[in-house]
C-alpha atoms as a PDB file:
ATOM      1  CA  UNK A   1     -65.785  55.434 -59.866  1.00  0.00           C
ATOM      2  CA  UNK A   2     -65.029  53.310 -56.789  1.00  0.00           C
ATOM      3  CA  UNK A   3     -65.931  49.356 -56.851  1.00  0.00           C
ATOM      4  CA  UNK A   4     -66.389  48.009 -53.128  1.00  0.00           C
ATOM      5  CA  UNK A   5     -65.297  44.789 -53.448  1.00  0.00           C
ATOM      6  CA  UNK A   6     -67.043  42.489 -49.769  1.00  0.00           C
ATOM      7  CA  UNK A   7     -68.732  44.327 -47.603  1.00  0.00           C
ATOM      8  CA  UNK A   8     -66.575  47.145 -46.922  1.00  0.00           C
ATOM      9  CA  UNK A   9     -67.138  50.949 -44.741  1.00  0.00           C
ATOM     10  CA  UNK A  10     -64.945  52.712 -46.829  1.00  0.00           C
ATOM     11  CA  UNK A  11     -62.109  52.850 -48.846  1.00  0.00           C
ATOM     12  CA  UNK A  12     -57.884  53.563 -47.647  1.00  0.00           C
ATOM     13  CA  UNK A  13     -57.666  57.237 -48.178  1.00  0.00           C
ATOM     14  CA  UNK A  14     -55.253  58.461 -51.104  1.00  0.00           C
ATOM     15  CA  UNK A  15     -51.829  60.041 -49.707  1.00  0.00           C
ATOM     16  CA  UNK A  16     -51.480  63.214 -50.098  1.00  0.00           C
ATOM     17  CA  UNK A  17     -49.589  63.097 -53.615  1.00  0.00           C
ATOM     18  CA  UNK A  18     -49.200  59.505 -55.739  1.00  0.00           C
ATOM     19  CA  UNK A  19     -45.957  57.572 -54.970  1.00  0.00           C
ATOM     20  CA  UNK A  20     -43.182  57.414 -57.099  1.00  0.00           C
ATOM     21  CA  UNK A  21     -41.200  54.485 -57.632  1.00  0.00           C
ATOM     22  CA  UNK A  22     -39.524  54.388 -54.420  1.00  0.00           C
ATOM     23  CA  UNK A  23     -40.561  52.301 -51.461  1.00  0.00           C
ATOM     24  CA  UNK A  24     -42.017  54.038 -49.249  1.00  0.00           C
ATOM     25  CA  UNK A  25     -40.776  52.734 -45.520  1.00  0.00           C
ATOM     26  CA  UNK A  26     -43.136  53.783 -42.325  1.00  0.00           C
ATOM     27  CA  UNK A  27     -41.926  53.371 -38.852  1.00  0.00           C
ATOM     28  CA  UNK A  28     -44.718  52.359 -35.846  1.00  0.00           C
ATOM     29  CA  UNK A  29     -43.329  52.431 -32.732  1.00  0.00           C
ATOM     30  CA  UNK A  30     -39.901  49.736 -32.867  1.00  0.00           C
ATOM     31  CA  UNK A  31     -41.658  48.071 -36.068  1.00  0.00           C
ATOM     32  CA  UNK A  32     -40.708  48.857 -39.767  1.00  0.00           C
ATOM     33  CA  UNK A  33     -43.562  48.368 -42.645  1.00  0.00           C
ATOM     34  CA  UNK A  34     -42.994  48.791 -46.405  1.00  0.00           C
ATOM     35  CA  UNK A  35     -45.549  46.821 -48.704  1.00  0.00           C
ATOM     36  CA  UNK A  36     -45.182  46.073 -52.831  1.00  0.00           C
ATOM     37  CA  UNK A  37     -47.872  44.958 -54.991  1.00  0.00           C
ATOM     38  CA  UNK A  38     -48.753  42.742 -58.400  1.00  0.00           C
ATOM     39  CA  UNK A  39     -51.732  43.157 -60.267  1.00  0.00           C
ATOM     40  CA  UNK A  40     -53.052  40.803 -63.220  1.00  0.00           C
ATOM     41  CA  UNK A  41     -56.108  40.291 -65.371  1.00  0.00           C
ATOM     42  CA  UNK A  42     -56.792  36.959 -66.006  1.00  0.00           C
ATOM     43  CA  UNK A  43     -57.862  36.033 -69.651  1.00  0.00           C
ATOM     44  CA  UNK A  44     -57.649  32.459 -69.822  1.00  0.00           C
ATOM     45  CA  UNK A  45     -58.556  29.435 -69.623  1.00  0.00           C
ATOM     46  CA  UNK A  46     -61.913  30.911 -70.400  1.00  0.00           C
ATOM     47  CA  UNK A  47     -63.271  34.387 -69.195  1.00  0.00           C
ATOM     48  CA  UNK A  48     -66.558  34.838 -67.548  1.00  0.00           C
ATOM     49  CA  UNK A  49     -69.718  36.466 -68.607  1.00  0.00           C
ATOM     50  CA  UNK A  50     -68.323  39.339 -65.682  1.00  0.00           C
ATOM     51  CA  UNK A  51     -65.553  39.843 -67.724  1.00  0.00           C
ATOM     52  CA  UNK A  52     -61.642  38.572 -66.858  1.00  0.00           C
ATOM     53  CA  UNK A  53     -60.902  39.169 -62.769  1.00  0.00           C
ATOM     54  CA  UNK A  54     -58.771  41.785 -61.779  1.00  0.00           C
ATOM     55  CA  UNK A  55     -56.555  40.237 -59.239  1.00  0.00           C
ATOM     56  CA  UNK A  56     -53.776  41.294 -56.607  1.00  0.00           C
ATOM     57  CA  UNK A  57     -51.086  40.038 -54.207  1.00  0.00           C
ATOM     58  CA  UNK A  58     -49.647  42.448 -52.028  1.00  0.00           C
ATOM     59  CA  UNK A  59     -46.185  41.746 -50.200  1.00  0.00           C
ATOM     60  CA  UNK A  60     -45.842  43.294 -46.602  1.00  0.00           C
ATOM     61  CA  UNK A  61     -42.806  43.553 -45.146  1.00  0.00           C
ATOM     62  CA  UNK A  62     -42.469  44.067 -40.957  1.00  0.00           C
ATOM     63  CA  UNK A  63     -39.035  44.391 -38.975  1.00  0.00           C
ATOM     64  CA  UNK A  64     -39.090  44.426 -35.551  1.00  0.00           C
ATOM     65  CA  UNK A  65     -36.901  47.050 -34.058  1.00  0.00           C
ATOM     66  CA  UNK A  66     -38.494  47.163 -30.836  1.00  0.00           C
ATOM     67  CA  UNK A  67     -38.148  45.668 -27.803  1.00  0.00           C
ATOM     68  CA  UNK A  68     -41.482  43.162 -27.621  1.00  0.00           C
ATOM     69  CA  UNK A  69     -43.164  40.676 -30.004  1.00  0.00           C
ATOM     70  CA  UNK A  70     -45.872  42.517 -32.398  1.00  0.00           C
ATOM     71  CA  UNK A  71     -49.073  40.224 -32.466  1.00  0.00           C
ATOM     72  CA  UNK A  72     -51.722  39.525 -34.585  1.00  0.00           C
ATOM     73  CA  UNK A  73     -50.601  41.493 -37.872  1.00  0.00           C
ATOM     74  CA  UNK A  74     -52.615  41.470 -40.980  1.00  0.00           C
ATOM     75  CA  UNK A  75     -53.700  43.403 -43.748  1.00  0.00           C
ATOM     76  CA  UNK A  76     -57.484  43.997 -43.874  1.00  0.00           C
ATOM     77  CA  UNK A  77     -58.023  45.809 -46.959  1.00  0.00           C
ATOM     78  CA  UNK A  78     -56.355  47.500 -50.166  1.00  0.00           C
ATOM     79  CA  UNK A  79     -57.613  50.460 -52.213  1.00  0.00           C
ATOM     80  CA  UNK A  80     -55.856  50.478 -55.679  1.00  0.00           C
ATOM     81  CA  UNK A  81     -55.456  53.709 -56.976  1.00  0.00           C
ATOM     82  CA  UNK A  82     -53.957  54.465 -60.622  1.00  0.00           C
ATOM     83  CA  UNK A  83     -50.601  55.610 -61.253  1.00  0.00           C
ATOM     84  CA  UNK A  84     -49.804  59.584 -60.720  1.00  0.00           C
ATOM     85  CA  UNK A  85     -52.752  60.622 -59.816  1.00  0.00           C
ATOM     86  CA  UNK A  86     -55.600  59.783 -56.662  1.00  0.00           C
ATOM     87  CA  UNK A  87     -58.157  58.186 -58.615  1.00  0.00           C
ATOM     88  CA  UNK A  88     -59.108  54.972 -57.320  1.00  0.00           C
ATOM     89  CA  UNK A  89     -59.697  51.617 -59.047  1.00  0.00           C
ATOM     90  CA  UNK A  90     -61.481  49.945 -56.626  1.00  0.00           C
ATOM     91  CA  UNK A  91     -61.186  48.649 -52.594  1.00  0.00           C
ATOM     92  CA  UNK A  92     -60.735  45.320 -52.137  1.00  0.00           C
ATOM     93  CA  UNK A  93     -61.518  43.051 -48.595  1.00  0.00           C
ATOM     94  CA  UNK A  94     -57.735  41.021 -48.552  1.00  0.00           C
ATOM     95  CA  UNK A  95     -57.291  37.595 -47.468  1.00  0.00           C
ATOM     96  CA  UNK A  96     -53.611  35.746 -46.640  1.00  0.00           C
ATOM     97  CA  UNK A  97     -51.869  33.680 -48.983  1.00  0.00           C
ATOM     98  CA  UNK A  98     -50.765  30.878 -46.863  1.00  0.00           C
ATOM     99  CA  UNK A  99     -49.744  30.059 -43.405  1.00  0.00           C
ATOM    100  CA  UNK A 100     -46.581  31.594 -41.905  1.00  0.00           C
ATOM    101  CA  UNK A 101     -46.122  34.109 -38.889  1.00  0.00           C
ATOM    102  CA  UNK A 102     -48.719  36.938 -38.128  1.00  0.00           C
ATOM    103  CA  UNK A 103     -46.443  38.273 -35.502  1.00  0.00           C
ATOM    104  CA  UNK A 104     -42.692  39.102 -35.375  1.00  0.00           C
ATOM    105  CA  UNK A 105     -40.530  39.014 -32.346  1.00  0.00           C
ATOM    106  CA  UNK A 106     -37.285  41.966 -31.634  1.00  0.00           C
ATOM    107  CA  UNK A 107     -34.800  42.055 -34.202  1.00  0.00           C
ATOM    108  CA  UNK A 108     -37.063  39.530 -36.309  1.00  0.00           C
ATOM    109  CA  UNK A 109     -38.803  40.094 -39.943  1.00  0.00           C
ATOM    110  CA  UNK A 110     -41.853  38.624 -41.672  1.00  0.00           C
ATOM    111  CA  UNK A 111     -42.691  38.848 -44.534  1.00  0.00           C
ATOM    112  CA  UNK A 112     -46.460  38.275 -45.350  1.00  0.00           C
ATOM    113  CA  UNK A 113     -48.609  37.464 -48.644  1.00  0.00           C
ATOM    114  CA  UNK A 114     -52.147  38.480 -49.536  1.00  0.00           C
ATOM    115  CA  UNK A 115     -55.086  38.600 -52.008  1.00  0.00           C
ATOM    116  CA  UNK A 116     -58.244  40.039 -53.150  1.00  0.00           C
ATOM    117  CA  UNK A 117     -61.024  37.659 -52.205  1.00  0.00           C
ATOM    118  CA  UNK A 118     -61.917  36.449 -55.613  1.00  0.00           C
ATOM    119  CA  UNK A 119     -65.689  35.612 -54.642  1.00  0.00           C
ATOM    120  CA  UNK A 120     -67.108  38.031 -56.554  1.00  0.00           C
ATOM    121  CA  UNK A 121     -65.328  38.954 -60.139  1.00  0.00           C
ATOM    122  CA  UNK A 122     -64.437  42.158 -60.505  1.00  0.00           C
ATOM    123  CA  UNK A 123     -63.321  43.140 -63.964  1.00  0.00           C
ATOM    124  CA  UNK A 124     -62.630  46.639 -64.699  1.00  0.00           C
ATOM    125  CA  UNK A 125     -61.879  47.925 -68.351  1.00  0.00           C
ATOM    126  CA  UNK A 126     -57.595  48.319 -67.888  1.00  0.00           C
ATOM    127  CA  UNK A 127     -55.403  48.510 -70.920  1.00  0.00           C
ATOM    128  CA  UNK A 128     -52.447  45.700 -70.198  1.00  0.00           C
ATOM    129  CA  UNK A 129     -49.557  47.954 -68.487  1.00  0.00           C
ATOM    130  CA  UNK A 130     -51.768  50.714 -67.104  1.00  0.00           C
ATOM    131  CA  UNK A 131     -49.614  51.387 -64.019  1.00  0.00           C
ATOM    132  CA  UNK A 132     -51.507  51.387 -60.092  1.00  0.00           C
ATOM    133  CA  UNK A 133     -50.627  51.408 -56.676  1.00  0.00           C
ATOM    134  CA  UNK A 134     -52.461  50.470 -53.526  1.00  0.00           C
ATOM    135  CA  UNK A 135     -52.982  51.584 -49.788  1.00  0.00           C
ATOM    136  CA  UNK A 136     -53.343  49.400 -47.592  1.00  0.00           C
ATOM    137  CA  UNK A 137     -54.992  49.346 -44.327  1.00  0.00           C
ATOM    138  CA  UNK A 138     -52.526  47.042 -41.618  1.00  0.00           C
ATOM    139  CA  UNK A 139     -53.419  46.282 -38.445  1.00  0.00           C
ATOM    140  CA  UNK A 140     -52.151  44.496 -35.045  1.00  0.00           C
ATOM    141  CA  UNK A 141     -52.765  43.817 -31.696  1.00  0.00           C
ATOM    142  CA  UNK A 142     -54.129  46.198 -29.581  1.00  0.00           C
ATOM    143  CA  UNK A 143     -56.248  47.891 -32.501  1.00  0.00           C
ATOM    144  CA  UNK A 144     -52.990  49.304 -33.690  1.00  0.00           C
ATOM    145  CA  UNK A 145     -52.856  50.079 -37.356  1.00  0.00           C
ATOM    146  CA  UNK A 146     -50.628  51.888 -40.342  1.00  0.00           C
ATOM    147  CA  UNK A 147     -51.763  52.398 -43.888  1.00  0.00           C
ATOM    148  CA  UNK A 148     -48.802  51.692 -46.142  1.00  0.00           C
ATOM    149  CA  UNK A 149     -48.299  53.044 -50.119  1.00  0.00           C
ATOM    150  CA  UNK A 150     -47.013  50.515 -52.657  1.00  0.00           C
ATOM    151  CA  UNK A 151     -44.707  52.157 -55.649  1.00  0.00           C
ATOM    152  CA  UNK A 152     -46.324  52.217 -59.210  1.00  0.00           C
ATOM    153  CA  UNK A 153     -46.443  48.599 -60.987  1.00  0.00           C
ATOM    154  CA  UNK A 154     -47.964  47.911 -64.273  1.00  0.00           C
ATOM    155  CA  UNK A 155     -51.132  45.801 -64.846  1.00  0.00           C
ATOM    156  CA  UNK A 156     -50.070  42.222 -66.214  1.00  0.00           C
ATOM    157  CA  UNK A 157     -52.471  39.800 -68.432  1.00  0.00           C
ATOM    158  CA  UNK A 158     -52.681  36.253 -68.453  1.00  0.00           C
ATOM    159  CA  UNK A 159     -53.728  34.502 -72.127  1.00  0.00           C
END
């Protein structure tokens, strides 16, 4: 079962086999991507009538290589799939933690934070330590884009 989480056309297709532990590094062009994730239930103070909200941050890492300044970088949207296989969890419409740079110049690196929107709660039915992984969609200028893997991390709870 797939949960579209905002108003979404589809979700980041699965790789071609799941990840393994390693980070997986793509190269665009002169920039570098590699992206990590956390997931958590949250069980406290009180949980909804929808159930506690599945929540993520993913981390995404961009070097600059190259010889010009990469604009306008973000990450759009995340499909979390579960550990070792290509069943997803859900896709998820992301939103940045924070201010800091969108756009890295030559021999620079960023490093940039996002979420889940949390307007609707989504609350799936995990066991605490159920391993997952996302793909995430990246984009920059120009229409440019990369989807990146993150390795396996286990689900975490909050009491």
């Amino acid at each position: 079962m797939v949960v579209y989480i905002g108003v979404l056309s589809a979700d980041v297709p699965p790789p071609t086999i799941p990840p393994t532990s390693a980070v997986e590094c793509i190269q665009v062009g002169g920039l570098r991507f590699n992206a990590s994730a956390y997931y958590w239930q949250d069980f406290m103070p009180s949980v909804p009538p929808e159930g506690p909200p599945f929540a993520v941050v993913i981390w995404v890492t961009v070097t600059n290589n190259g010889t010009s300044t990469a604009y306008d970088l973000t990450a759009i949207k995340a499909t979390v799939y579960f550990a070792g296989t290509l069943n997803p969890l859900g896709t998820f419409r992301l939103t940045r933690i924070g201010t800091g740079a969108n756009s890295t110049s030559p021999g620079d690196t960023i490093v940039m934070e996002f979420t889940n929107e949390r307007g609707v709660v989504f609350s799936p039915d995990l066991e605490e330590g159920t391993g997952l992984y996302a793909r995430v969609l990246v984009t920059w200028a120009d229409s440019q884009q990369v989807i990146l893997t993150t390795p396996p991390s286990p689900v975490h709870f909050t009491y």
